[in-house]
Protein backbone atom coordinates (compact mmCIF):
# COMPACT_ATOMS: atom_id res chain seq x y z
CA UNK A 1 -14.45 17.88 -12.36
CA UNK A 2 -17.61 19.78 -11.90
CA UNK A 3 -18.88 16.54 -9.87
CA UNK A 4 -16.65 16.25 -7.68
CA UNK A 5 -16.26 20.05 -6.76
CA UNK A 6 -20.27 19.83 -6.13
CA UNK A 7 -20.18 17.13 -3.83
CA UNK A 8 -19.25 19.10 -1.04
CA UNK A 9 -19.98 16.23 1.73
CA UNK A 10 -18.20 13.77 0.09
CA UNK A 11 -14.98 15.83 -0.31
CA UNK A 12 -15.35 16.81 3.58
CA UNK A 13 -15.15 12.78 3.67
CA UNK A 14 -12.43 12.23 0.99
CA UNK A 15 -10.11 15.45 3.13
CA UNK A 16 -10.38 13.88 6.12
CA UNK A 17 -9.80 10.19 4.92
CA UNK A 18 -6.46 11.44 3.36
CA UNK A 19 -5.23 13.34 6.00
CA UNK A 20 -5.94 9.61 8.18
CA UNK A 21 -3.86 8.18 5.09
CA UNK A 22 -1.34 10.13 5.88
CA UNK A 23 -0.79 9.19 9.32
CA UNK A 24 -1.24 5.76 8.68
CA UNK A 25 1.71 5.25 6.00
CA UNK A 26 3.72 6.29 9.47
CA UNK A 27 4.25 2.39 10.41
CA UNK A 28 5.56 1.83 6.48
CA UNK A 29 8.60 3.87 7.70
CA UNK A 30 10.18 1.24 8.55
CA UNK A 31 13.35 1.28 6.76
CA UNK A 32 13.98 4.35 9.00
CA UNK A 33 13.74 2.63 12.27
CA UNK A 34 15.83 -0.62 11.57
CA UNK A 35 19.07 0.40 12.57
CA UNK A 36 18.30 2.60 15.69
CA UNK A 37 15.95 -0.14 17.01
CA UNK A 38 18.59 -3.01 15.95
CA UNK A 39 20.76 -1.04 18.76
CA UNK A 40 18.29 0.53 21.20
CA UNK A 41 17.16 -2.86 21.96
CA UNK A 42 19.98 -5.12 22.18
CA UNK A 43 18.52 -7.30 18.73
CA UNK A 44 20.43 -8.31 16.11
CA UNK A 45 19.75 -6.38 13.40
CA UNK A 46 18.64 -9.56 10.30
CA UNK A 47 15.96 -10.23 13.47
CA UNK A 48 14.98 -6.95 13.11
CA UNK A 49 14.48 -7.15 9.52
CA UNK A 50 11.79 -9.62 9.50
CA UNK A 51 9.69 -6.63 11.06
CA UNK A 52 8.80 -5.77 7.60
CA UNK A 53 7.74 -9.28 6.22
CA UNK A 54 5.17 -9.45 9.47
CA UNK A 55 3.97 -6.26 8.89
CA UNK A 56 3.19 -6.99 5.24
CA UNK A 57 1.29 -10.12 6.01
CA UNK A 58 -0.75 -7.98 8.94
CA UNK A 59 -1.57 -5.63 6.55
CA UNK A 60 -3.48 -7.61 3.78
CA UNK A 61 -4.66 -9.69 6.66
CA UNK A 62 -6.03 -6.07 8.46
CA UNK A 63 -7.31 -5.05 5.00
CA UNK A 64 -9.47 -8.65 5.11
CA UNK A 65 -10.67 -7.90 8.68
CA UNK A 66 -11.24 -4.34 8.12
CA UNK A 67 -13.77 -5.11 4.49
CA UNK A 68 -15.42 -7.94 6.78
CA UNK A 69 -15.73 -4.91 10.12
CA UNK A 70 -17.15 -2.64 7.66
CA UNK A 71 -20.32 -5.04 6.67
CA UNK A 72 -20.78 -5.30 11.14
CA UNK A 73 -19.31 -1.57 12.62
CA UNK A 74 -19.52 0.51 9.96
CA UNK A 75 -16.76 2.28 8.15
CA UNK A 76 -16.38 4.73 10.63
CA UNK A 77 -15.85 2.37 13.89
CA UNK A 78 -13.72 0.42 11.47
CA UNK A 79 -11.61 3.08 11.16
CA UNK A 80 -11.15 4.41 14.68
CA UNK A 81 -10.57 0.64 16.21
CA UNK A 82 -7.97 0.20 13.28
CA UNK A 83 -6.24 3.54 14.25
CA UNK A 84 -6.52 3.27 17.40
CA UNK A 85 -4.57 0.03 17.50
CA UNK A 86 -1.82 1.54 15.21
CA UNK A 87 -1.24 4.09 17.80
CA UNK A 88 -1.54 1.52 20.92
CA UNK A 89 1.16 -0.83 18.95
CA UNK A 90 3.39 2.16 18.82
CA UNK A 91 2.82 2.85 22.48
CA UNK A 92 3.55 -0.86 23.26
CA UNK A 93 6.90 -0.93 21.48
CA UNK A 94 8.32 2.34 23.61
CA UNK A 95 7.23 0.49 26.60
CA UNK A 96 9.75 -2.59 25.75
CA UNK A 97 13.04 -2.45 28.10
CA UNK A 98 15.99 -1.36 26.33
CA UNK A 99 18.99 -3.89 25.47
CA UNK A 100 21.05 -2.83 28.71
CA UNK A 101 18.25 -4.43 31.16
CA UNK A 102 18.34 -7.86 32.10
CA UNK A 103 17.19 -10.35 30.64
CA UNK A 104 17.13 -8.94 27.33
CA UNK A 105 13.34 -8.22 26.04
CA UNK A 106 12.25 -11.01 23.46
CA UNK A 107 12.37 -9.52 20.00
CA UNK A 108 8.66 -11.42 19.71
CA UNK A 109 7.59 -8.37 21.39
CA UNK A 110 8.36 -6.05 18.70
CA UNK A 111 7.18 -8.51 16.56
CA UNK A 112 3.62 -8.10 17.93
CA UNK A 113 3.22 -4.88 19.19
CA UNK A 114 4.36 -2.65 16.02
CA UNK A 115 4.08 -5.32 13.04
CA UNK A 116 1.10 -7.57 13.99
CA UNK A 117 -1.30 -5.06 16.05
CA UNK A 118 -0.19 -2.13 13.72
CA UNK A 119 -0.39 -3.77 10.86
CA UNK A 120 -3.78 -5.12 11.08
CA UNK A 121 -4.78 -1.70 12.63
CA UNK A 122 -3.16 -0.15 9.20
CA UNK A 123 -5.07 -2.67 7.33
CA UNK A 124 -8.78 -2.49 8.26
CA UNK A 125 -8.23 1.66 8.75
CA UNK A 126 -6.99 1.97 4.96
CA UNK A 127 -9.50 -0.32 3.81
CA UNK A 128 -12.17 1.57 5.13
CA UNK A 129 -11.44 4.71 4.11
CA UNK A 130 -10.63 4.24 0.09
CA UNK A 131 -13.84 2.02 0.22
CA UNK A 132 -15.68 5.36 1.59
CA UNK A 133 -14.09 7.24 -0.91
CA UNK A 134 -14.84 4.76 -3.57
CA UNK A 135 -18.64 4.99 -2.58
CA UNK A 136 -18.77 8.65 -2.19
CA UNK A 137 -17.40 9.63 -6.23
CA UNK A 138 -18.57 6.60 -8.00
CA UNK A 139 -18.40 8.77 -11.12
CA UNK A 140 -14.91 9.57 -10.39
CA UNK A 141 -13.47 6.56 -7.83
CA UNK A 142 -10.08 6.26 -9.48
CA UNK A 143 -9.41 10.25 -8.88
CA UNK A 144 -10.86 9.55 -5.10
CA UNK A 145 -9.14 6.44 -4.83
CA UNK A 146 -5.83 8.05 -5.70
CA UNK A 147 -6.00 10.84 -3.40
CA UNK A 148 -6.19 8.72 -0.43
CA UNK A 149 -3.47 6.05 -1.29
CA UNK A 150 -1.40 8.80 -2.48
CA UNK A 151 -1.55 10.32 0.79
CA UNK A 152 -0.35 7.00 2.19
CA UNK A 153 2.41 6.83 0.05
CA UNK A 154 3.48 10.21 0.37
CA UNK A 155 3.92 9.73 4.29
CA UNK A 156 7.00 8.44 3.61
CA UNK A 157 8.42 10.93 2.12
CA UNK A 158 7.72 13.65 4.47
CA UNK A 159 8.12 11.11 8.08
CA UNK A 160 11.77 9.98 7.34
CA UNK A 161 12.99 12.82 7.96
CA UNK A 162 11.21 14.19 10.52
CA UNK A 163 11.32 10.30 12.59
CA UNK A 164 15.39 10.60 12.11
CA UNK A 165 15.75 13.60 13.33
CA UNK A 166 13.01 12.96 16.55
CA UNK A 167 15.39 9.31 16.98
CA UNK A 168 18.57 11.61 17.01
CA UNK A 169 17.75 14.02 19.40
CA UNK A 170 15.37 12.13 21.88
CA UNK A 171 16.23 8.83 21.08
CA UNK A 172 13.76 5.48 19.86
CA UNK A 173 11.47 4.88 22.78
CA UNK A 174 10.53 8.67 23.02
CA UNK A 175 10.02 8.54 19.20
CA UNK A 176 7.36 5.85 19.54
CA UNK A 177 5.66 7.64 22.43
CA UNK A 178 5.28 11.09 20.67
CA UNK A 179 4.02 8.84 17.20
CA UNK A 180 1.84 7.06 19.21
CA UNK A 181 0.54 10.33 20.80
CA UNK A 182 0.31 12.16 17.48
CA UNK A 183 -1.58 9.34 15.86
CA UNK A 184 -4.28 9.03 18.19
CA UNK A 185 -4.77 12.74 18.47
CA UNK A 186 -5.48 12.96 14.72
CA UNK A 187 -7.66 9.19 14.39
CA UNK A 188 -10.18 10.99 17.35
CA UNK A 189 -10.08 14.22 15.55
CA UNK A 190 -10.99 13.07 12.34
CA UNK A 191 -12.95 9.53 12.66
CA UNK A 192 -16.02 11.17 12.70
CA UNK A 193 -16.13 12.42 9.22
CA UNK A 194 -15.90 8.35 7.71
CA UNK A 195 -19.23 7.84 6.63
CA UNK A 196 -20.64 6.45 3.59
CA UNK A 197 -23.04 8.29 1.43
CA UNK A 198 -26.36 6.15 2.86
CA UNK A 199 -25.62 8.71 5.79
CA UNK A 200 -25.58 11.72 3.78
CA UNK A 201 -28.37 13.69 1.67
CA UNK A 202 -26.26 15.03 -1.25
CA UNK A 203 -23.71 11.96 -2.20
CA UNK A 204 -22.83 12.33 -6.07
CA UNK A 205 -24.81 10.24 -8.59
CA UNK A 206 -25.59 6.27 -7.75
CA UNK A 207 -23.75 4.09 -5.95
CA UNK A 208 -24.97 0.70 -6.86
CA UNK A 209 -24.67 -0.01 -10.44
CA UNK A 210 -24.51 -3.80 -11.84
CA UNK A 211 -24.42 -7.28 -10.08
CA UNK A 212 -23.05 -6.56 -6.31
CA UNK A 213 -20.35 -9.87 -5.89
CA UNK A 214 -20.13 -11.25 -2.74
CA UNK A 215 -16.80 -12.23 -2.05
CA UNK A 216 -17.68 -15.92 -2.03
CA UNK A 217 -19.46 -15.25 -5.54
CA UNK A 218 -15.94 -13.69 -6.39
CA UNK A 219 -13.90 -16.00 -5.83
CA UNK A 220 -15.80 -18.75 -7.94
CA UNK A 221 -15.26 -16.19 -10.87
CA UNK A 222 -12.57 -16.70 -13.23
CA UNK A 223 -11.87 -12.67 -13.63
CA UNK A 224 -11.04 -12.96 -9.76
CA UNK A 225 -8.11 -14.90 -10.28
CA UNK A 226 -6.61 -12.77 -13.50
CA UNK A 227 -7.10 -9.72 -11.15
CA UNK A 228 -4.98 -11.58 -8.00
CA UNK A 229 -2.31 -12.88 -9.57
CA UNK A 230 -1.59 -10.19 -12.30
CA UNK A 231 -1.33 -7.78 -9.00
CA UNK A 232 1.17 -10.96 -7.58
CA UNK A 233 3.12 -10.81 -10.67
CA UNK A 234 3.40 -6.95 -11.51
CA UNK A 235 4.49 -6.17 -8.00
CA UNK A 236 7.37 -8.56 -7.64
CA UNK A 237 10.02 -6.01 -9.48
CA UNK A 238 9.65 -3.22 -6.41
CA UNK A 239 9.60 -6.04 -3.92
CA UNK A 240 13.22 -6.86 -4.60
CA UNK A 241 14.62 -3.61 -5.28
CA UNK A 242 13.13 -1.88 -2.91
CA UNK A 243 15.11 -3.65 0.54
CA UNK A 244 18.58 -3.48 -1.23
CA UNK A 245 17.94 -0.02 -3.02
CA UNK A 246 21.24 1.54 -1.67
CA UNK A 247 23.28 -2.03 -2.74
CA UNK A 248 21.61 -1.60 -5.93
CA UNK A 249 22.98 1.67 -6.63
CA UNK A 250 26.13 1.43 -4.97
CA UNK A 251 27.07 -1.60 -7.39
CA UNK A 252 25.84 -0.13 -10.43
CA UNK A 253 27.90 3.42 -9.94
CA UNK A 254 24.83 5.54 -8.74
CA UNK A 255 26.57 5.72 -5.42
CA UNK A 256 26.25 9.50 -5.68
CA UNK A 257 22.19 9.52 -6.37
CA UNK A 258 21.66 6.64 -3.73
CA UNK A 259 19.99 9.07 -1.05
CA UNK A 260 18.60 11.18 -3.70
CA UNK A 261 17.34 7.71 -5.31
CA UNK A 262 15.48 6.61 -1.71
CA UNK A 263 13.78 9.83 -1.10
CA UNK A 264 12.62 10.22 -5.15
CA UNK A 265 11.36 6.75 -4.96
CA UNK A 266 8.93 7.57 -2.59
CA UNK A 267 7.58 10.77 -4.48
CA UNK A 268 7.28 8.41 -7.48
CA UNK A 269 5.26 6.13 -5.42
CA UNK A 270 2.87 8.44 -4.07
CA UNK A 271 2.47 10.12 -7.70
CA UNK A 272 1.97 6.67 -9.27
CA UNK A 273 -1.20 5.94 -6.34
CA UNK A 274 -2.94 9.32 -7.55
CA UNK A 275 -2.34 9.80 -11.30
CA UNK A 276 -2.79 5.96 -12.46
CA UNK A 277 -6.00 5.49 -11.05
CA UNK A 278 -7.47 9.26 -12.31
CA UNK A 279 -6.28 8.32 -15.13
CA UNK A 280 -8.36 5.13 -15.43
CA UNK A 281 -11.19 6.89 -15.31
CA UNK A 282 -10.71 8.36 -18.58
CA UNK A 283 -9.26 5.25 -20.57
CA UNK A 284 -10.72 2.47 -18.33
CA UNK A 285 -9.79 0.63 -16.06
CA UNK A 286 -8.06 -2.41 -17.87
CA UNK A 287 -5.97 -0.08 -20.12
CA UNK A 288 -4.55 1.70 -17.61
CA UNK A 289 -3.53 -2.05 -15.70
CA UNK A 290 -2.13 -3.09 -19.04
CA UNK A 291 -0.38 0.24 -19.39
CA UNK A 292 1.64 -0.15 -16.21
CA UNK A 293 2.57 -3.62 -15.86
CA UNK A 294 3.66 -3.40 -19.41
CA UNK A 295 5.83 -0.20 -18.05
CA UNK A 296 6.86 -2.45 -15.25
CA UNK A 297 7.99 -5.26 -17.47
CA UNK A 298 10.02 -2.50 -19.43
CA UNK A 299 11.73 -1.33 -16.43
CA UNK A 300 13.07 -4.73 -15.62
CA UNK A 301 14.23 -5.28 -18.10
CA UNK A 302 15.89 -2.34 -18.54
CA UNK A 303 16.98 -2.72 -14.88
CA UNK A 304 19.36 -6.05 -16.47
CA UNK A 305 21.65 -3.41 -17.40
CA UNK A 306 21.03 0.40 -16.20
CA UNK A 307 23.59 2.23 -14.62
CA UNK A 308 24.30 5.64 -13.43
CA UNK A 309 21.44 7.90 -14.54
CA UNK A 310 19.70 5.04 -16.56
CA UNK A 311 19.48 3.02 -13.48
CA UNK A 312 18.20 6.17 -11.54
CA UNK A 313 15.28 6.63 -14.32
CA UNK A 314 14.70 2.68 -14.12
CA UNK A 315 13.72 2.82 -10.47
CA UNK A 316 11.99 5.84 -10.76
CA UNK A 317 9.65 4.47 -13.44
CA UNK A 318 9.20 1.01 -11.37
CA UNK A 319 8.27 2.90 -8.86
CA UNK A 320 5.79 4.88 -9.93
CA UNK A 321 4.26 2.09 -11.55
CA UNK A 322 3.79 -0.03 -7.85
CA UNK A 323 2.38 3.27 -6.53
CA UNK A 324 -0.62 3.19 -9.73
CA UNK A 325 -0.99 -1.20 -9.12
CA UNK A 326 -1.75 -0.15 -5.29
CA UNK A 327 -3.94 2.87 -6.15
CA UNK A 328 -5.30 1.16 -9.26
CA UNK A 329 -6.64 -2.32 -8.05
CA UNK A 330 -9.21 -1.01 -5.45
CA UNK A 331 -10.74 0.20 -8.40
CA UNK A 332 -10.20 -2.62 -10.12
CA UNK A 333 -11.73 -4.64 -8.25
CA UNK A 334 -15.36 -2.58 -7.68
CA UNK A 335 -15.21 -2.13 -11.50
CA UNK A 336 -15.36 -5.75 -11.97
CA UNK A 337 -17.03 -6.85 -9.00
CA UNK A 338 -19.62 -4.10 -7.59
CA UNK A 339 -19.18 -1.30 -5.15
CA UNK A 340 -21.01 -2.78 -2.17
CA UNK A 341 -18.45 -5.45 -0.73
CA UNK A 342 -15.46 -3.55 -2.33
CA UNK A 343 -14.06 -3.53 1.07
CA UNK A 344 -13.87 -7.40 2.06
CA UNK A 345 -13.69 -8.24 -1.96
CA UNK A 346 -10.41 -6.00 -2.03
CA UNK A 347 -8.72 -7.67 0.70
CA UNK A 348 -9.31 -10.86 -0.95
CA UNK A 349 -7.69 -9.73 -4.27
CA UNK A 350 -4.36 -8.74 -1.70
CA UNK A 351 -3.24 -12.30 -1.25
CA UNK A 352 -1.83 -11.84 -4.67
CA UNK A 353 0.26 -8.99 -3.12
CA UNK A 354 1.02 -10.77 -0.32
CA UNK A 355 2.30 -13.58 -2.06
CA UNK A 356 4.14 -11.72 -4.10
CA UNK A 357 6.14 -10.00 -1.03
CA UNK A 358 6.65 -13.46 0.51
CA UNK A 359 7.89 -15.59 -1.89
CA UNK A 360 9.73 -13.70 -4.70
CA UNK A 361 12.18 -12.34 -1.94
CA UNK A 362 13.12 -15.52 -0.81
CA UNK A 363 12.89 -17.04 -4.55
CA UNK A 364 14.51 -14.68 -6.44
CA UNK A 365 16.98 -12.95 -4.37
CA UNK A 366 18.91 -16.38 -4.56
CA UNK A 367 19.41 -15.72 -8.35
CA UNK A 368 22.97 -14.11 -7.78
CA UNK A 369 23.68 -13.42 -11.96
CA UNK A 370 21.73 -9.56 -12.15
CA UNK A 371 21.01 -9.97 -15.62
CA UNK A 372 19.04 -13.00 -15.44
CA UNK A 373 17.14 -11.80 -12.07
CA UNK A 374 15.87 -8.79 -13.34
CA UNK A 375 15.33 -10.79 -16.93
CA UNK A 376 12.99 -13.27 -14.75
CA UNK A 377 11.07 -10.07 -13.16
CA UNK A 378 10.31 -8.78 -16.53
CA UNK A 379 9.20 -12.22 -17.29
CA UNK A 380 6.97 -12.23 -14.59
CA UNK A 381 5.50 -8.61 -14.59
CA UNK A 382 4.69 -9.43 -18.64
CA UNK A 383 2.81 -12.49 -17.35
CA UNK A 384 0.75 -9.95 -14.94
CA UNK A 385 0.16 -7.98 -18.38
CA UNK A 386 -1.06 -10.81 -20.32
CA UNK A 387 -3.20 -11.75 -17.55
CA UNK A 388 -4.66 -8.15 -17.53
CA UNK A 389 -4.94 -8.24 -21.42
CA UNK A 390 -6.95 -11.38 -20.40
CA UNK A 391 -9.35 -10.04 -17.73
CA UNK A 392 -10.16 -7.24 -20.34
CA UNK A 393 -10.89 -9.50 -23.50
CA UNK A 394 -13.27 -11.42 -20.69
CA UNK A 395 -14.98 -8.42 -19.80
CA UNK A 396 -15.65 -7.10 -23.62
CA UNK A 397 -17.26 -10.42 -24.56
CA UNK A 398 -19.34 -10.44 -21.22
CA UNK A 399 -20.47 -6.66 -22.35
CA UNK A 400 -21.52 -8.25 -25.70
CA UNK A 401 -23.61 -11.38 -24.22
């Protein structure tokens, strides 16, 4: 702890990076907006949906973009073009006509403004800053990796409300305009403070330890593959229970907790982001992998038949695990593959995640018995496990050679 409460410039960088964080998890609030957009706009509402599947794919695709910006612009240009374009997306999307003009806006619009230009924007900004903060504690990078995806994560928590209440009383277009204003105040207030530790004079220990992977070197290494697709299998459980979390709990008699349920699953989340990866930097970073995928796998399985409370705790615990897998495999992947090219190497280990988002909805949402879809999801998370159990075995003997 002493470390990091020395390094004085990099925790001016890590403050700054989360507050960014914060702002950023804004376009992840999209559950929020479906339903006043669905009507503000004249779309129908299952059009409106796919909003979140775009975003997800402009998001790993931004966090690609944004490692490959970082090695041209810098982390800190990186991270003002990705803001910036968050906060232009959101201005685009109050700009659309409502439903009542004629002809109706194309939904494409939406589409593009707030999911693919915000996205990406999202994307390359987040990937800057945790690779800044990776490169500024590399003594300590889960702890500084956790503090700025948990400050993503917690966005949600504390923007639902305030976006609900700004819809209600001013309406959806107004909403975007006031976002859009709010999030380019703070990315041109606080830009400046990205930098990585080459820039500075007192950055905490060495940077550059071990063999620095390219990400073409990477991806001709086996480990690469264990990392991906464990993160592909160990995320699939959230990415079906998170859409239908109220039908979830409505059908299994937690009607009562449902709101409760929404708003505790995003604490869990943003808890998960900071406390898995600081605590991978006391146990490793493996263990802690194998820890919560093996946690996940338990939850889905215990998900076949939870209700009430137990169904409650399930979620909860499911949760908190996808909030350590996204704070956890930045870290994951400079432990295994070098510091350096963390940024571009990271967004190459997402396509895992992506994949997971994209094809387990579609693939297992058409299992209709519950037992035997969460049954398959514990399946699959304790393949992620076994995978990480796999990666770790790999990098024991490599330590021995």
């Amino acid at each position: 702890m002493s470390l990091i409460k020395d390094n004085k410039a990099g925790l001016k960088v890590l403050i700054a990076g989360a507050c960014l964080q914060f702002f950023l998890g804004i376009l992840y609030v999209w559950s929020v907006f479906k339903a006043p957009v669905s009507a503000y706009y004249g779309w129908e509402p299952s059009n409106v949906g796919l909003t979140a599947s775009y975003m997800l794919c402009s998001f790993v695709i931004g966090i690609f973009i944004g490692g490959k910006a970082q090695v041209k612009l810098g982390v800190r240009l990186t991270t003002l073009i990705g803001g910036l374009m968050v906060s232009a997306g959101m201005l685009a999307t109050a700009l659309i006509p409502a439903g009542q003009s004629e002809p109706q806006a194309p939904i494409f619009l939406l589409y593009l403004f707030y999911a693919i230009i915000g996205g990406i924007g999202v994307g390359a900004a987040y990937n800057a800053i945790i690779t800044t903060a990776q490169k500024w504690f590399p003594k300590n990078r889960g702890f500084a990796t956790g503090i700025s995806v948990c400050a993503f994560g917690f966005s949600t928590v504390v923007f639902a409300p305030v976006i609900l209440t700004l819809i209600e009383k001013l309406g959806v277009n107004v909403t975007f305009l006031i976002l859009s204003a709010a999030f380019a105040i703070a990315v041109l207030s606080l830009f400046r403070f990205i930098s990585i530790p080459d820039l500075a004079a007192d950055a905490s220990g060495t940077v550059l330890k071990g063999k620095q992977y390219t990400t073409l070197e990477m991806i001709k290494s086996p480990r690469f593959y264990l990392l991906s697709f464990s993160m592909m299998f160990g995320t699939s459980v959230f990415f079906i229970i998170n859409p239908d979390l109220k039908d979830l709990a409505y059908s299994r008699g937690a009607e009562a907790f449902a709101l409760v349920l929404v708003m505790s699953m995003g604490v869990a989340n943003a808890l998960g982001r900071l406390c898995i990866p600081t605590l991978s930097d006391k146990i490793g970073r493996e263990p802690a992998g194998i820890t919560i995928l093996a946690v996940t796998a338990l939850g889905a399985f215990g998900l076949c038949f939870a209700e009430g409370v137990m169904l409650f705790a399930m979620i909860i615990v499911v949760a908190f695990c996808y909030g350590g897998i996204a704070g956890l495999y930045p870290v994951l992947t400079s432990s295994n593959f070098g510091v350096k090219n963390v940024g571009s190497n990271y967004g190459t280990v997402m396509i895992g995640f992506m994949i997971s988002a994209l094809l387990f909805p579609n693939v297992i949402n058409n299992i209709e018995e519950q037992v035997l879809k969460f049954a398959t999801l514990g399946i699959l998370s304790a393949t992620g496990t076994a995978l990480l159990i796999i990666l770790l075995i790999v990098n024991i003997k490599r330590k021995r050679v």
